[in-house]
Protein backbone atom coordinates (compact mmCIF):
# COMPACT_ATOMS: atom_id res chain seq x y z
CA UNK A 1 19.11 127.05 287.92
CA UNK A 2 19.39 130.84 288.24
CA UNK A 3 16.69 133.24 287.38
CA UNK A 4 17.32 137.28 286.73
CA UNK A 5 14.94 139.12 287.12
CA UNK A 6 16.05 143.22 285.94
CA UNK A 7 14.37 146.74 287.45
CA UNK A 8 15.26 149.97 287.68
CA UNK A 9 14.21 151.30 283.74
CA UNK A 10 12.19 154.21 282.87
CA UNK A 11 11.62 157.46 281.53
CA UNK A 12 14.25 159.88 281.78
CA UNK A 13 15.38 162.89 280.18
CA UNK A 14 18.68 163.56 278.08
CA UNK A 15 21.79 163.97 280.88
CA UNK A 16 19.86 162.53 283.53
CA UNK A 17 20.51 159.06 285.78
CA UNK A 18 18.93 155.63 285.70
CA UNK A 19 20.83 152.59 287.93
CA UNK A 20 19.75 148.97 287.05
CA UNK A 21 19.58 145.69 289.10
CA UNK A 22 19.11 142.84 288.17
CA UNK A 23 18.22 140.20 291.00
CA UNK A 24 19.35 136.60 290.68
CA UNK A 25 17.50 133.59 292.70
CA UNK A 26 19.59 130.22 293.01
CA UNK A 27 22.98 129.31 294.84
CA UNK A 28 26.24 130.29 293.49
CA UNK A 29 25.98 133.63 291.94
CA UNK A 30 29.23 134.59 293.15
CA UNK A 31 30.68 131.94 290.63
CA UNK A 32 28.80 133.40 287.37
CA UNK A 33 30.29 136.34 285.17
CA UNK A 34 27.75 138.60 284.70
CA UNK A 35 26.88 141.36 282.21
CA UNK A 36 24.47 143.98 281.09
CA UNK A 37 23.00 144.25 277.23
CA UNK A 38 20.61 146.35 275.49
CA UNK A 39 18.38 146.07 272.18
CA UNK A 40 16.51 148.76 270.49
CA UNK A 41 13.50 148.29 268.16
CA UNK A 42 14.68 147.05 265.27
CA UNK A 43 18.30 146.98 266.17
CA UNK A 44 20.53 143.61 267.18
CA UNK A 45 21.15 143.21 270.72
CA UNK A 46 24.31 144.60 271.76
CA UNK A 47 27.05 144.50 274.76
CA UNK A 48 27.19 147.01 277.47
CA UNK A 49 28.82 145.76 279.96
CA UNK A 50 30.38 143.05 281.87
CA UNK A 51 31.99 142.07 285.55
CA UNK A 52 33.68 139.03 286.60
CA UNK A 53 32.57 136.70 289.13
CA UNK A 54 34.51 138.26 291.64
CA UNK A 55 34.10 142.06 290.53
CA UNK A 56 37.52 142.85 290.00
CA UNK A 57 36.85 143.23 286.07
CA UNK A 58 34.72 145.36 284.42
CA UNK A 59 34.44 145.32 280.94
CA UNK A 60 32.33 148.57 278.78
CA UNK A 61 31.27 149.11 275.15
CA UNK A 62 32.97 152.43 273.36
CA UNK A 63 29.79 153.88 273.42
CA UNK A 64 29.11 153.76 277.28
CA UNK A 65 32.18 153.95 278.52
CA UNK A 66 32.87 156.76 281.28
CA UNK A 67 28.94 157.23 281.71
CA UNK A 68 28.57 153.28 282.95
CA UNK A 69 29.59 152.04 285.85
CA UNK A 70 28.77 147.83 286.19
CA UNK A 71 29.12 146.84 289.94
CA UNK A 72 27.93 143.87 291.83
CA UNK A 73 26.97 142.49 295.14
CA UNK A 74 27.69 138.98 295.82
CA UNK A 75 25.87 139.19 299.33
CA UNK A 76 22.79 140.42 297.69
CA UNK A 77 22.94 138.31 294.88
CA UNK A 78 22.98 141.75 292.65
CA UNK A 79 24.50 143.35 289.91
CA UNK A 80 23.65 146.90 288.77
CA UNK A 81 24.20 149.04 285.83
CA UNK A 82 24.72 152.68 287.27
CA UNK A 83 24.23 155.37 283.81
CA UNK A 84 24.83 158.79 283.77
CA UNK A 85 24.80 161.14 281.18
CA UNK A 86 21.78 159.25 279.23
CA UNK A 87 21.41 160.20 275.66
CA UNK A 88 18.82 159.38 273.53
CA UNK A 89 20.62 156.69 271.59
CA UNK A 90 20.91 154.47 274.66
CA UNK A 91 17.06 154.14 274.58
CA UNK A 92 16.94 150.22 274.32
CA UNK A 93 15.80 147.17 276.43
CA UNK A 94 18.22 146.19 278.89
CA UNK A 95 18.73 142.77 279.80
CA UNK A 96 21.26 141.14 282.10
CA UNK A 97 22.90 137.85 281.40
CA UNK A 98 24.50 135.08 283.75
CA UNK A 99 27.13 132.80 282.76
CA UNK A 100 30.24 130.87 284.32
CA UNK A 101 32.10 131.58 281.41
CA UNK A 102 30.66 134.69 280.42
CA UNK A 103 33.63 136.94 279.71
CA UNK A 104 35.21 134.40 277.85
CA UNK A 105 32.43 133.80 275.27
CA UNK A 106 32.23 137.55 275.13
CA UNK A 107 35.98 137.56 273.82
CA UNK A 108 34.40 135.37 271.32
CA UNK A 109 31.68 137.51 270.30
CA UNK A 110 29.41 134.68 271.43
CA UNK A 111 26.58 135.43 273.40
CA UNK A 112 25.21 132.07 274.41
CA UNK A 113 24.96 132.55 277.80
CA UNK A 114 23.30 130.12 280.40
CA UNK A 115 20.51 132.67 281.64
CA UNK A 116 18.91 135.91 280.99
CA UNK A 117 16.38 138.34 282.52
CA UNK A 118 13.25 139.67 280.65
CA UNK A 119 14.48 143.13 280.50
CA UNK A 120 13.69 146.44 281.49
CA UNK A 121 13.30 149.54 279.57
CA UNK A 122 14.82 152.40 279.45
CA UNK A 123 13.72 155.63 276.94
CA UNK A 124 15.77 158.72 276.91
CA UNK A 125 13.82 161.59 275.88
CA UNK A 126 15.79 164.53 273.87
């Protein structure tokens, strides 16, 4: 079993910085994929980002990438979600996700994955 629990979200002007974590309890979180999502109010939720097990794949939606930067920490049983250049749009909660096979079912536009967090917010103000 392997909880997630997410922090970091908040208020924060257009340009400015936010970096999520998202902190997972149980053994073996070196062996799950991981990845980041969002979902505004009456929107679907959508990808963000993603990292293999190991962290030597990183994975971005168009719409984030070269402002994201997904990273993880198998030590500290972490991953974060570093965001620059906020713009309003990417005002959404953000959840992370945990999965052994994560990047796989992503390449299948499935996203049935084993555990998720609760979310955090994040609001970009204009």
């Amino acid at each position: 079993q392997v909880q997630l629990v997410e922090s970091g979200g908040g208020l924060v002007q257009a340009g400015g910085s936010l970096r999520l974590s998202c902190a997972a309890s149980g053994r073996s979180f070196s062996s799950y994929g991981m990845g980041w999502f969002r979902q505004a109010p009456g929107k679907e939720r959508e990808f963000v980002a993603a990292i293999s097990w190991g962290g030597g794949n990183t994975y971005y939606a168009d719409s984030v990438k070269g402002r994201f930067t997904i990273s993880r920490d198998n030590a500290k049983n972490t991953v974060y979600l570093k965001m620059n250049s906020l713009k309003p749009e990417d005002t959404a909660v953000y959840y992370c996700a945990a999965d052994k096979s994560l990047l796989s079912k992503l390449g299948l536009g499935k996203y049935e994955f084993a555990y998720w967090g609760q979310g955090t917010q994040v609001t970009v103000s204009s």
